[in-house]
C-alpha atoms as a PDB file:
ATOM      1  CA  UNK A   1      52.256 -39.310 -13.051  1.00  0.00           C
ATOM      2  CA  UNK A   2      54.448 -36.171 -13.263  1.00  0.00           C
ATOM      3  CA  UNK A   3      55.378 -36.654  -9.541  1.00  0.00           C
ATOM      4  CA  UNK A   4      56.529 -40.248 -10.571  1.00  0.00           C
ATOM      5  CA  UNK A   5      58.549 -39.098 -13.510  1.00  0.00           C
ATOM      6  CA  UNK A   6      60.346 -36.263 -11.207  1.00  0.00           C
ATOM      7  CA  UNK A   7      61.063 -38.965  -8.517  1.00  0.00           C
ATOM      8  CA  UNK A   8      62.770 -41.290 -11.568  1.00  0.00           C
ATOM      9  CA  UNK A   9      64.822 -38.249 -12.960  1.00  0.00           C
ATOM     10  CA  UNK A  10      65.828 -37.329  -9.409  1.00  0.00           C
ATOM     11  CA  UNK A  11      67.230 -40.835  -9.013  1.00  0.00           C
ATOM     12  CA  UNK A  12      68.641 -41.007 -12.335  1.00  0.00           C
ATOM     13  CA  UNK A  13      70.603 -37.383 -11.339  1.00  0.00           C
ATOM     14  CA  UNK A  14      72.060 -38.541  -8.494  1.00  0.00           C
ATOM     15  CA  UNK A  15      73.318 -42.432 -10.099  1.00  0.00           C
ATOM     16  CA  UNK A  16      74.797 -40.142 -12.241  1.00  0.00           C
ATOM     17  CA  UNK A  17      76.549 -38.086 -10.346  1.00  0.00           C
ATOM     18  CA  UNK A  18      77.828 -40.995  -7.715  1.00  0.00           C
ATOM     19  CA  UNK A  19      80.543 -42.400  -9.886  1.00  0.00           C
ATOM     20  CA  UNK A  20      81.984 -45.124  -8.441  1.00  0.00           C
ATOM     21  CA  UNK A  21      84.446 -44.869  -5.257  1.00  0.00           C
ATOM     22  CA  UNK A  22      87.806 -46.629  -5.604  1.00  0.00           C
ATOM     23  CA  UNK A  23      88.711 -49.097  -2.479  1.00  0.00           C
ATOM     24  CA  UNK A  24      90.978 -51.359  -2.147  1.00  0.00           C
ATOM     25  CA  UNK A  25      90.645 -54.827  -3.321  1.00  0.00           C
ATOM     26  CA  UNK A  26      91.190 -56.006   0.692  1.00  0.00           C
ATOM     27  CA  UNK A  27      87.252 -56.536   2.010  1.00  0.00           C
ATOM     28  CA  UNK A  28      88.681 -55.131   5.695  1.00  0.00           C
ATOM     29  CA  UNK A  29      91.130 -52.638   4.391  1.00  0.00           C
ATOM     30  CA  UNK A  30      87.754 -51.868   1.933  1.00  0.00           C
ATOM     31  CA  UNK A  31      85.583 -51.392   5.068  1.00  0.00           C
ATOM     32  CA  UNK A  32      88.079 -49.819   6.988  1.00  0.00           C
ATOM     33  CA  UNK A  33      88.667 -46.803   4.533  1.00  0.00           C
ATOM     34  CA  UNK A  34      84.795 -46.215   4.154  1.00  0.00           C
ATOM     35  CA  UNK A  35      84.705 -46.055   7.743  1.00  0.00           C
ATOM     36  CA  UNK A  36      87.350 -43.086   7.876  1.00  0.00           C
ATOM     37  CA  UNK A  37      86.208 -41.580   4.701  1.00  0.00           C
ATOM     38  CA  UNK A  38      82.638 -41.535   5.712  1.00  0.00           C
ATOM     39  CA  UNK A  39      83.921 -39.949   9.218  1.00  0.00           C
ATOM     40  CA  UNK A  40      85.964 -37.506   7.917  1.00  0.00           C
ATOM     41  CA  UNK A  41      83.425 -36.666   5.239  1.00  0.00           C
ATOM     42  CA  UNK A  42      80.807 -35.841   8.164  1.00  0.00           C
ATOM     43  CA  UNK A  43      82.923 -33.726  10.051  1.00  0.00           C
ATOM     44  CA  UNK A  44      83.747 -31.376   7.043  1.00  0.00           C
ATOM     45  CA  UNK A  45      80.130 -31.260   6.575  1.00  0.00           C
ATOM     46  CA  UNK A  46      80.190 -29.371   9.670  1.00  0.00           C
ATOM     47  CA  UNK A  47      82.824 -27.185   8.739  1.00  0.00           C
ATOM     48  CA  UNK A  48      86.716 -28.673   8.654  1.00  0.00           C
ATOM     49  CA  UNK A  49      89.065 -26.038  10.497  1.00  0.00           C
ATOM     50  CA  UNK A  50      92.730 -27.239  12.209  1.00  0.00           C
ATOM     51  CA  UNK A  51      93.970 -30.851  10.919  1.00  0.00           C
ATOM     52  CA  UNK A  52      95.129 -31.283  14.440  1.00  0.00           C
ATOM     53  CA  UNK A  53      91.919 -30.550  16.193  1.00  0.00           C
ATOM     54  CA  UNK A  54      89.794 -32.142  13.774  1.00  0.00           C
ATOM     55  CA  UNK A  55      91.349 -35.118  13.527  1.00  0.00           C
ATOM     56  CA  UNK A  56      92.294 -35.634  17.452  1.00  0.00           C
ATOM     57  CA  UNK A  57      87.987 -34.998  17.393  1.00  0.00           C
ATOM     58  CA  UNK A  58      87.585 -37.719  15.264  1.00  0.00           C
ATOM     59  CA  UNK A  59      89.880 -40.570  17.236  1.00  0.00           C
ATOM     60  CA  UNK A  60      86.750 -42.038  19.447  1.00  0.00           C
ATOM     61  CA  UNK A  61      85.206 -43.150  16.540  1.00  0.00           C
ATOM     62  CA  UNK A  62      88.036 -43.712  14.748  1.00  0.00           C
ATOM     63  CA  UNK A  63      89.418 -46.269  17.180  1.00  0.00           C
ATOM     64  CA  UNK A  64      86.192 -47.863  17.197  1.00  0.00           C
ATOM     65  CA  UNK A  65      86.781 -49.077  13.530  1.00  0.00           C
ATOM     66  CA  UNK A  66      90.527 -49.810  14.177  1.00  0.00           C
ATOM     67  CA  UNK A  67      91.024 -51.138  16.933  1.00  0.00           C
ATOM     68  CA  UNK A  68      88.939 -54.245  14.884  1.00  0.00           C
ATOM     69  CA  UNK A  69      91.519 -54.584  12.864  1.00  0.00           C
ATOM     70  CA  UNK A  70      94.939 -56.134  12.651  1.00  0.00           C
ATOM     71  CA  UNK A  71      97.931 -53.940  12.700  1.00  0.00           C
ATOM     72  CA  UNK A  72      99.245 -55.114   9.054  1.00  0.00           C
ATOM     73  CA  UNK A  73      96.227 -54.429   7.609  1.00  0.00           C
ATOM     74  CA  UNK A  74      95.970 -50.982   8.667  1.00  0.00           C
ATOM     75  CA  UNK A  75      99.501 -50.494   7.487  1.00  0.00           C
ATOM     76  CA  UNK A  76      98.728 -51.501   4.131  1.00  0.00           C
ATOM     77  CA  UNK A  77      96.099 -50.030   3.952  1.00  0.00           C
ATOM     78  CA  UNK A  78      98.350 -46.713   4.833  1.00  0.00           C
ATOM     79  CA  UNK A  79     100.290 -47.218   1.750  1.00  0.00           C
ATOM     80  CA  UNK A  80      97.228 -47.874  -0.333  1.00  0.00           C
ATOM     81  CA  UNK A  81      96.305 -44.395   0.427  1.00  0.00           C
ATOM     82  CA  UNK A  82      99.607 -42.676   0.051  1.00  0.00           C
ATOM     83  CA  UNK A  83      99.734 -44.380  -3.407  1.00  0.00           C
ATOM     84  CA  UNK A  84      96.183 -43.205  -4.262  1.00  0.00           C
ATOM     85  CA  UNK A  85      97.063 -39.567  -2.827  1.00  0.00           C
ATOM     86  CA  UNK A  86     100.201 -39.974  -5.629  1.00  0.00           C
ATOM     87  CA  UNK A  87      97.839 -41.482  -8.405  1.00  0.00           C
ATOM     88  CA  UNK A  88      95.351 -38.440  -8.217  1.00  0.00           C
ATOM     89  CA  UNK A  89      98.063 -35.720  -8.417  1.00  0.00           C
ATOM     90  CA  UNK A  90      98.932 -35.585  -4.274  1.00  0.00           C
ATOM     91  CA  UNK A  91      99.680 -34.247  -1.811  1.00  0.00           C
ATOM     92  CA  UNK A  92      96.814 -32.200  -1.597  1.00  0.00           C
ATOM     93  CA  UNK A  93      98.284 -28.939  -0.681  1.00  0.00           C
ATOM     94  CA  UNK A  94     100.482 -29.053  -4.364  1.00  0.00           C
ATOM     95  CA  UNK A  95      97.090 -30.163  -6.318  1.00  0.00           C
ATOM     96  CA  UNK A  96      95.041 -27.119  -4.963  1.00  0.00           C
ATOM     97  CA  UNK A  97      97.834 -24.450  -6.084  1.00  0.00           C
ATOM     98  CA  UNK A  98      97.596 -26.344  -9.293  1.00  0.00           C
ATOM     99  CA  UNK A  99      93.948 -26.054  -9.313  1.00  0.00           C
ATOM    100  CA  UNK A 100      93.988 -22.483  -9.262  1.00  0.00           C
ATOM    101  CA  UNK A 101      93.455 -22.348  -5.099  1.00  0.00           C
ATOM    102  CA  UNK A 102      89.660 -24.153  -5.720  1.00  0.00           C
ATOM    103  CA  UNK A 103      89.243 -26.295  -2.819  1.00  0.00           C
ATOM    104  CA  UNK A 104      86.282 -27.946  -4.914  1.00  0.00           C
ATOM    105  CA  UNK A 105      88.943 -28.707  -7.132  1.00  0.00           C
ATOM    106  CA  UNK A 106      90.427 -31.285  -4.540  1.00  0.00           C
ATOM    107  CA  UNK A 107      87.936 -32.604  -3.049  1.00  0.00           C
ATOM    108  CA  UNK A 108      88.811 -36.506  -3.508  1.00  0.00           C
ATOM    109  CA  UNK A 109      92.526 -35.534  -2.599  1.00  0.00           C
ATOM    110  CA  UNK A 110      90.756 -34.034   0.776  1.00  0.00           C
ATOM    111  CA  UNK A 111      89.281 -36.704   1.897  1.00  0.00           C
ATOM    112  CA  UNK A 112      92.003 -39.337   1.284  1.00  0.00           C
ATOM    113  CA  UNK A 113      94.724 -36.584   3.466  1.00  0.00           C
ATOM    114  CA  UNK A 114      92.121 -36.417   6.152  1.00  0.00           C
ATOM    115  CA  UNK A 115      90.962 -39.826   6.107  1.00  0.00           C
ATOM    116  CA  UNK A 116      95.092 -40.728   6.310  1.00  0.00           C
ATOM    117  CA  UNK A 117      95.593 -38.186   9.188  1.00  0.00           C
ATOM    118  CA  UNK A 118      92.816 -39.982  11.155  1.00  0.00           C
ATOM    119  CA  UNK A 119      94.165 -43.410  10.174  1.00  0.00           C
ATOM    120  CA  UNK A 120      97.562 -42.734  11.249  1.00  0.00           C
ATOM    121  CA  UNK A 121      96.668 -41.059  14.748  1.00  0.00           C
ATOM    122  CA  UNK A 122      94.487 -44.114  15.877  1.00  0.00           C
ATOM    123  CA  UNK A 123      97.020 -46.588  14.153  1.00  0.00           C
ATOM    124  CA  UNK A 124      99.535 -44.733  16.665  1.00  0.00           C
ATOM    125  CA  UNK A 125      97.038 -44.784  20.016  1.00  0.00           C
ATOM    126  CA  UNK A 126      95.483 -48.511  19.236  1.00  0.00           C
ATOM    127  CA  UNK A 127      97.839 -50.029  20.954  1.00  0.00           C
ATOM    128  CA  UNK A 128      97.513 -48.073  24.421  1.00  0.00           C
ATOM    129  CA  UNK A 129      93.460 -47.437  23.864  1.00  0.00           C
ATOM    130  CA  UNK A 130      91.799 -49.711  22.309  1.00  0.00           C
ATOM    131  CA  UNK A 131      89.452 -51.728  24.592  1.00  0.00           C
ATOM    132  CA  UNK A 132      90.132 -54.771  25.763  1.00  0.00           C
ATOM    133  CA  UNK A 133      86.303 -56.131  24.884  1.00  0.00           C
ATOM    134  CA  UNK A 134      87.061 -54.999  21.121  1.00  0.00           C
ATOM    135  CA  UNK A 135      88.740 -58.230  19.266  1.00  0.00           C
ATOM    136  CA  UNK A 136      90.308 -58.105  16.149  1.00  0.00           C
ATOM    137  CA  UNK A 137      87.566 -59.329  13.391  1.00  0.00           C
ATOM    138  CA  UNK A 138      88.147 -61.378  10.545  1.00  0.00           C
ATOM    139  CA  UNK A 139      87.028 -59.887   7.970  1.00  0.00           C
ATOM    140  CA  UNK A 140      86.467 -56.809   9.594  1.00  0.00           C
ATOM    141  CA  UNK A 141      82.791 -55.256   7.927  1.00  0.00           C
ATOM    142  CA  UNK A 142      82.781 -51.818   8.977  1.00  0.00           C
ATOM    143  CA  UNK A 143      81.437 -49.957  11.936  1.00  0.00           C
ATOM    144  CA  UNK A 144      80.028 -46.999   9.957  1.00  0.00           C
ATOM    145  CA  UNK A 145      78.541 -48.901   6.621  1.00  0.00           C
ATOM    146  CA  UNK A 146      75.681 -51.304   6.123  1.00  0.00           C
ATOM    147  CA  UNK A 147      77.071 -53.040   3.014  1.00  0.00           C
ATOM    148  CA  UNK A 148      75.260 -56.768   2.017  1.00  0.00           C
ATOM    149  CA  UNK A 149      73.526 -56.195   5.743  1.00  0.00           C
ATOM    150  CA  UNK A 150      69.873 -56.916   7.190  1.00  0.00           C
ATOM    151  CA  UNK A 151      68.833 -53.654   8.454  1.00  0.00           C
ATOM    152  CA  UNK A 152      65.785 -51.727  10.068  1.00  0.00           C
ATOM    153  CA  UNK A 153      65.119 -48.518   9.959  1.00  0.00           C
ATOM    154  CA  UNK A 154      62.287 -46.432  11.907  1.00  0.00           C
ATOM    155  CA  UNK A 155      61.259 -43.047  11.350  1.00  0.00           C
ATOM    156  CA  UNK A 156      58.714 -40.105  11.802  1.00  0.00           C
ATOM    157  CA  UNK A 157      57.858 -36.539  11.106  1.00  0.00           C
ATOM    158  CA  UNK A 158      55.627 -33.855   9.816  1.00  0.00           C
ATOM    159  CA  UNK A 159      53.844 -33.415   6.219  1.00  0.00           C
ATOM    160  CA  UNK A 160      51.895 -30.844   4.770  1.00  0.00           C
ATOM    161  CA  UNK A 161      49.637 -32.121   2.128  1.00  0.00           C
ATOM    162  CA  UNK A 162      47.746 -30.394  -0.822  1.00  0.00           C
ATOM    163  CA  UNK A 163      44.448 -32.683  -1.628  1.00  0.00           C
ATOM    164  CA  UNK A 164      42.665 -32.715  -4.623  1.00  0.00           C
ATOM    165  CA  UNK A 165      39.039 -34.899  -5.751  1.00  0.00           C
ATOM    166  CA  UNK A 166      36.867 -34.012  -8.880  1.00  0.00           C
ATOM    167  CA  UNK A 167      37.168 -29.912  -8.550  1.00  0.00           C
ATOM    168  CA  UNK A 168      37.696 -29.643  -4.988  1.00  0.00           C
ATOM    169  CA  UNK A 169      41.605 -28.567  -3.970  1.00  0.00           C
ATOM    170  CA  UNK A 170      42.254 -28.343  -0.399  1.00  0.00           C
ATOM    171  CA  UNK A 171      45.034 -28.234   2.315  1.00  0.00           C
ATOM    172  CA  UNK A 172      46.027 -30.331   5.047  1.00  0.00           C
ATOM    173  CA  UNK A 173      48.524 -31.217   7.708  1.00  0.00           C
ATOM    174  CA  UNK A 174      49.789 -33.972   9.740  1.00  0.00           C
ATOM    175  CA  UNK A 175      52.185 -36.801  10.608  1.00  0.00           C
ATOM    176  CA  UNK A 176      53.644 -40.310   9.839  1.00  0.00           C
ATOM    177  CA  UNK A 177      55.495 -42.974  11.401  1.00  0.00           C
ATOM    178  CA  UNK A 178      56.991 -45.951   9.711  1.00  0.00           C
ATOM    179  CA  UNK A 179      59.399 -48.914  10.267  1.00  0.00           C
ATOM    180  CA  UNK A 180      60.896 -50.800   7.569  1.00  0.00           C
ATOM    181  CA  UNK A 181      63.157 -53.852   7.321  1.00  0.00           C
ATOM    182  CA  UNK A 182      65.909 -54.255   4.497  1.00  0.00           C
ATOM    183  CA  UNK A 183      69.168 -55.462   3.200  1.00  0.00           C
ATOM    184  CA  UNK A 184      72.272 -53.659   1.670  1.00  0.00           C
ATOM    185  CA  UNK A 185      72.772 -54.691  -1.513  1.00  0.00           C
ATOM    186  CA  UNK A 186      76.975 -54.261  -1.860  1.00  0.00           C
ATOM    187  CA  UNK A 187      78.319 -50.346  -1.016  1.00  0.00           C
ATOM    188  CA  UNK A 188      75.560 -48.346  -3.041  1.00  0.00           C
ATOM    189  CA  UNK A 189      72.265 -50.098  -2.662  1.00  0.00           C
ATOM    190  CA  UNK A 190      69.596 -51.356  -0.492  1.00  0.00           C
ATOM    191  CA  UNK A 191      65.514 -52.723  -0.173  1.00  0.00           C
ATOM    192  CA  UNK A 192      63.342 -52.409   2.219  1.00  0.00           C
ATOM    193  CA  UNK A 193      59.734 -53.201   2.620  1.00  0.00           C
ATOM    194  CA  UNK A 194      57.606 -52.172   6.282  1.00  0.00           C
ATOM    195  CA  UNK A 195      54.565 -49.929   7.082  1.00  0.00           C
ATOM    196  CA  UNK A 196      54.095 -46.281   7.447  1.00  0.00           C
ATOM    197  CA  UNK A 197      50.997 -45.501   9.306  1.00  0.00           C
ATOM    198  CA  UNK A 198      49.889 -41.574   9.410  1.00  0.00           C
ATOM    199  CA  UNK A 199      47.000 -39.185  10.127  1.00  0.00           C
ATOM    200  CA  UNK A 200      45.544 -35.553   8.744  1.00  0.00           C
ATOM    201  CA  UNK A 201      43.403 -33.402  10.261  1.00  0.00           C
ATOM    202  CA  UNK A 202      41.470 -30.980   7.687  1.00  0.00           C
ATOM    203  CA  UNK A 203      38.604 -28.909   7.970  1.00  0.00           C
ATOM    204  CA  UNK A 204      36.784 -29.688   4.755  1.00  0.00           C
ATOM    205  CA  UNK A 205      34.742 -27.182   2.876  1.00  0.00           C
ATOM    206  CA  UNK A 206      31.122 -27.670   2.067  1.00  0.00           C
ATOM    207  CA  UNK A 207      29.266 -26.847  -1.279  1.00  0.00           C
ATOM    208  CA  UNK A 208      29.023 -23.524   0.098  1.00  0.00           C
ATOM    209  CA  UNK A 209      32.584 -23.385   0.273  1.00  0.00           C
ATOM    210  CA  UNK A 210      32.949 -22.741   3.720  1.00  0.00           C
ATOM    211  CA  UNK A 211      34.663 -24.328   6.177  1.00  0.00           C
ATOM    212  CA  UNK A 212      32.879 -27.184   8.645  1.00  0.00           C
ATOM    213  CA  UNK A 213      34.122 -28.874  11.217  1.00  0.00           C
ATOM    214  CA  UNK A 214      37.907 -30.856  12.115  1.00  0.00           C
ATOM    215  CA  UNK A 215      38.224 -33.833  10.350  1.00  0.00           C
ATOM    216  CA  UNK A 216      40.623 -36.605  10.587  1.00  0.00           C
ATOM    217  CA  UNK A 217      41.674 -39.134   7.850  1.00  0.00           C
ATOM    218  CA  UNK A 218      44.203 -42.037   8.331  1.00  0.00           C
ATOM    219  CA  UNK A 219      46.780 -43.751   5.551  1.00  0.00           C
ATOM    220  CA  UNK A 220      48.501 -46.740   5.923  1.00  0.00           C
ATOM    221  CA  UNK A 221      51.136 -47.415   2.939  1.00  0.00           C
ATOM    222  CA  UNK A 222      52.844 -50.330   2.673  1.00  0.00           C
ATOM    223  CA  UNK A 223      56.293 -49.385   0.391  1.00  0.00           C
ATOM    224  CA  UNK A 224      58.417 -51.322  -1.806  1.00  0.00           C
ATOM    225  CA  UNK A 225      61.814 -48.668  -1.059  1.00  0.00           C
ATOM    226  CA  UNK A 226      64.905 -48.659  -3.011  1.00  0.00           C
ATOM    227  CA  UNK A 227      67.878 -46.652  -1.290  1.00  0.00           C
ATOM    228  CA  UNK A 228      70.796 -45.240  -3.232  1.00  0.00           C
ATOM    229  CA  UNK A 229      73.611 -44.296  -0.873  1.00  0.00           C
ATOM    230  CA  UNK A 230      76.667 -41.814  -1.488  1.00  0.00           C
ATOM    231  CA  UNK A 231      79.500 -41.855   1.437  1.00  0.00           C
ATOM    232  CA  UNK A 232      76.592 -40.152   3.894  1.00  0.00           C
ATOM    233  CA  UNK A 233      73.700 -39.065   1.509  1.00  0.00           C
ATOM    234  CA  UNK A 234      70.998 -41.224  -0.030  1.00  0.00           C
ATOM    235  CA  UNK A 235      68.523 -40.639  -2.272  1.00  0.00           C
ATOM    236  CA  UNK A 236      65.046 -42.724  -1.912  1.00  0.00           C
ATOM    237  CA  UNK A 237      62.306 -44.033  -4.498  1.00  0.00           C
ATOM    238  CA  UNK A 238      59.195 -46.032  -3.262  1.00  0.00           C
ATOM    239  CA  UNK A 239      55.988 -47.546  -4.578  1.00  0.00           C
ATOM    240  CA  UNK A 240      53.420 -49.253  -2.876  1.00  0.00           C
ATOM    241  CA  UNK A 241      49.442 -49.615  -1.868  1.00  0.00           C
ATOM    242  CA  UNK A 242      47.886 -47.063   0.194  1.00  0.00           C
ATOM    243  CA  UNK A 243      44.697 -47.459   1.889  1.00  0.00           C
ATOM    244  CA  UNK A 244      42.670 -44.401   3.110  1.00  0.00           C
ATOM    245  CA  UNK A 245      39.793 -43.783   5.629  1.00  0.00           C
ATOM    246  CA  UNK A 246      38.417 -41.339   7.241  1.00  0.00           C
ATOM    247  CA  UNK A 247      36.941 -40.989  10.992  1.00  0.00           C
ATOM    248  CA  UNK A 248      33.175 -40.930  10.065  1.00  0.00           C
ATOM    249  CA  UNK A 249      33.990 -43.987   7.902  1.00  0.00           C
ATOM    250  CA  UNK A 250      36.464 -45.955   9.551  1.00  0.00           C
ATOM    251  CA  UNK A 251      35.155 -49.190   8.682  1.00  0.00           C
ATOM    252  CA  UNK A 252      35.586 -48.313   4.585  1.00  0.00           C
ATOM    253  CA  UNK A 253      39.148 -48.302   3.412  1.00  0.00           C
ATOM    254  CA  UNK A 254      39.725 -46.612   0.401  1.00  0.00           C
ATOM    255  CA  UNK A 255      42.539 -48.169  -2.016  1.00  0.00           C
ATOM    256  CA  UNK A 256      45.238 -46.633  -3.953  1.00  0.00           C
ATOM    257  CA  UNK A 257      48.851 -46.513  -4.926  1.00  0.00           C
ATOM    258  CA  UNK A 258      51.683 -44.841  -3.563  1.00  0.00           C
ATOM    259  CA  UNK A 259      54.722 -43.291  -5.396  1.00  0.00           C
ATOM    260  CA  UNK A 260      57.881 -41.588  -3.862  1.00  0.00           C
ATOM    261  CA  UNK A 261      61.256 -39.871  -3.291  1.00  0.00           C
ATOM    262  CA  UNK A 262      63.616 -38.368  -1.022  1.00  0.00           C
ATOM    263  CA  UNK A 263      66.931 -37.114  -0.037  1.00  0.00           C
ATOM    264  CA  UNK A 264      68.422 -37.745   2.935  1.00  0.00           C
ATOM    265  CA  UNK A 265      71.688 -38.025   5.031  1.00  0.00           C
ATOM    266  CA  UNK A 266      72.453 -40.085   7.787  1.00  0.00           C
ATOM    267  CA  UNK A 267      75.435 -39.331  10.929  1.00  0.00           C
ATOM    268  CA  UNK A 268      77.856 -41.386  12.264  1.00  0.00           C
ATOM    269  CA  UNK A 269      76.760 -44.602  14.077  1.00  0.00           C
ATOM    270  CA  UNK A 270      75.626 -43.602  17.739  1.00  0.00           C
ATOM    271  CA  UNK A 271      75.894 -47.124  20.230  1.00  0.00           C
ATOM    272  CA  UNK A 272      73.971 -49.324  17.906  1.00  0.00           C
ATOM    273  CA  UNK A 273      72.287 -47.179  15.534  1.00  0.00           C
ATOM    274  CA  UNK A 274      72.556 -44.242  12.647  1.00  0.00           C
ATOM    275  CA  UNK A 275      70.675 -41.373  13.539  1.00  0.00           C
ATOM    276  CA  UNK A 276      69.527 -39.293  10.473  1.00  0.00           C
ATOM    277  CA  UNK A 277      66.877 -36.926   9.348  1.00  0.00           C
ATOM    278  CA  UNK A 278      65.268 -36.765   5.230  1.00  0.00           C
ATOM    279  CA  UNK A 279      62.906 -34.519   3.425  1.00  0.00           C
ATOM    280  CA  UNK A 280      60.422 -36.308   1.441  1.00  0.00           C
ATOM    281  CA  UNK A 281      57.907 -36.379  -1.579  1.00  0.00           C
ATOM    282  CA  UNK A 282      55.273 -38.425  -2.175  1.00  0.00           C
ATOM    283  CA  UNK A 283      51.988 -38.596  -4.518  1.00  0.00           C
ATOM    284  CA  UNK A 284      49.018 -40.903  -3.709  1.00  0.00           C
ATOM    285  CA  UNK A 285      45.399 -41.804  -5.491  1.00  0.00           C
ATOM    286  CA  UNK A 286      43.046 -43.245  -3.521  1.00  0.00           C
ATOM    287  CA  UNK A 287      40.152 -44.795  -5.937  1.00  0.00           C
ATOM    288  CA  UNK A 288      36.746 -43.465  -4.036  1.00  0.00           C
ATOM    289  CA  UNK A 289      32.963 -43.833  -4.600  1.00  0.00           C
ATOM    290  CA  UNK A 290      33.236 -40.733  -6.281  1.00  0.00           C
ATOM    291  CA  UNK A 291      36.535 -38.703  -8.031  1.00  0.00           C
ATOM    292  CA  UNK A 292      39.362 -40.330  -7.488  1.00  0.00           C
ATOM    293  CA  UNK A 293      41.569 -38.408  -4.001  1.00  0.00           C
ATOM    294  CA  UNK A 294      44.896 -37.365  -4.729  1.00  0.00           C
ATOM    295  CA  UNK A 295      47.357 -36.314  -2.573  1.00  0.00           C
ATOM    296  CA  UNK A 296      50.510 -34.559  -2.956  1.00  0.00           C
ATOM    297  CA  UNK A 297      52.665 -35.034   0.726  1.00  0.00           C
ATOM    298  CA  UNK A 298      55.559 -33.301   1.234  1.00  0.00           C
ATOM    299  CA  UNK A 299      57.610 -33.468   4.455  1.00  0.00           C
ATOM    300  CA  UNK A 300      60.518 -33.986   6.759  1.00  0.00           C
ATOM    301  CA  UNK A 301      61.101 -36.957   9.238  1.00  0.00           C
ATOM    302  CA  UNK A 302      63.799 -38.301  11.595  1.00  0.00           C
ATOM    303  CA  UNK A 303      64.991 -41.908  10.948  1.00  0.00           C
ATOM    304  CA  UNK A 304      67.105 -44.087  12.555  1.00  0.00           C
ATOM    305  CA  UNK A 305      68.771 -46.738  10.706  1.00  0.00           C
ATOM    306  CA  UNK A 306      70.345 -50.041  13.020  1.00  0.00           C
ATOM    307  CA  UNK A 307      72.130 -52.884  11.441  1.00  0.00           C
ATOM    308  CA  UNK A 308      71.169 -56.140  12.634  1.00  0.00           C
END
């Protein structure tokens, strides 16, 4: 129960700390902007250097987001930024001299500079490079987002997992796969619901405490998972029923519940999907014949989100 109440806090922390964004009131000039802020946001992750450079860098994508929308809007939506740049003490370069030099100390006004830079360059190419498969949409939704969306995501990855039944306390590693299906719920939030299907291999100890021969145990979870989402991070919680066998037993499943959390980011969209990578924490007790197993997972796995 102390993993659940660390996985509630953790959510709690981060609600906290993800204030609400300010968009405009325009659903496509909305989408729009968190397309370009979540780009540029990405790209500083990975270390912002010349304006130029970075921005010319970010055009593909850019232009993949604009060139769905109509020229007014992206105007507007131009002077909705310079206006917010104003309202938060802009232009950026005054703010941080203000700010004692702290680039922390700017960080909103950073984004909105960049994400104008980028909006401005592919407002300036559309017209010569945008595609002419790429229509303008009405409203336009958002390339890089998955707001009020059906969505599947499928991941995989490693675990390491410390096991504990009666007063036996053991280690073991393995691997998990798992596809869920979802909906955004507005900008922030999103369900989903699937399967995640893994295997451990162990090598047990006996009474004598020593060590016998491989074993290999199998989990199937099925989670209830609620996703919080910050311009590119998210932070997971998830509950469900776990069942649990093991090879010399496979016709017993064991039963059990499932509690969760983890942290993860995801990139920019790639063709149809998000690609994306989380690190993960989970406790599970399986009710046995005997003590009750419990297992403490912690790992890392790859995920790939699409939008349908």
């Amino acid at each position: 129960m102390r993993v659940a109440a660390a996985a509630v806090s953790l959510v709690v922390a981060a609600g906290a700390a993800g204030c609400a964004r300010t968009v405009p009131a325009d659903p496509t000039m909305a989408a729009l902007y968190r397309d370009l802020e979540r780009q540029v946001t990405v790209a500083a992750a990975a270390g912002w250097s010349v304006d130029r450079l970075e921005v010319e860098d970010a055009l593909p994508a850019a232009l993949d987001s604009v060139c769905r929308v109509e020229p007014g809007a992206r105007r507007r939506l131009l002077a909705w930024i310079d206006a917010e740049i104003v309202r938060l003490g802009g232009p950026v370069e005054v703010a941080f001299e203000r700010r004692g030099r702290d680039l922390s100390a700017v960080d909103d006004l950073l984004v909105l500079t960049r994400a104008r830079k980028v909006l401005a360059r592919a407002d300036e190419a559309a017209a010569a490079d945008c595609p002419f498969w790429i229509g303008v949409e009405h409203p336009f939704r958002g390339r890089q987002i998955s707001d009020d969306r059906w969505m599947l995501t499928l991941g995989g990855g490693g675990k390491g997992i410390a096991i504990r039944q009666g007063d036996q306390q053991d280690l073991s590693f393995g691997g998990a796969g798992r596809l869920l299906a979802g909906r955004g719920l507005g900008s922030r939030s999103a369900l989903f619901v699937g399967l995640e299907l893994g295997a451990s291999a162990s090598f047990p100890k006996d009474d004598l405490g020593e060590r016998g021969a491989l074993r290999i145990a199998v989990d199937l979870v099925a989670p209830l998972v609620y996703r919080h989402t910050f311009t590119s991070a998210y932070v997971e919680a998830e509950a469900g029923w776990v069942g649990h066998t093991t090879e010399d037993a496979l016709g017993t499943i064991d039963h059990g519940f499932h509690l969760g959390v983890s942290v993860g980011a995801r990139a920019l969209r790639t063709r149809f999907f998000f690609p994306g990578a989380a690190l993960g924490l989970s406790y599970e007790q399986v009710a046995t014949d005997g003590p009750d197993l419990q297992m403490l997972k912690l790992g890392a796995r790859v995920a790939f989100d699409a939008n349908l």
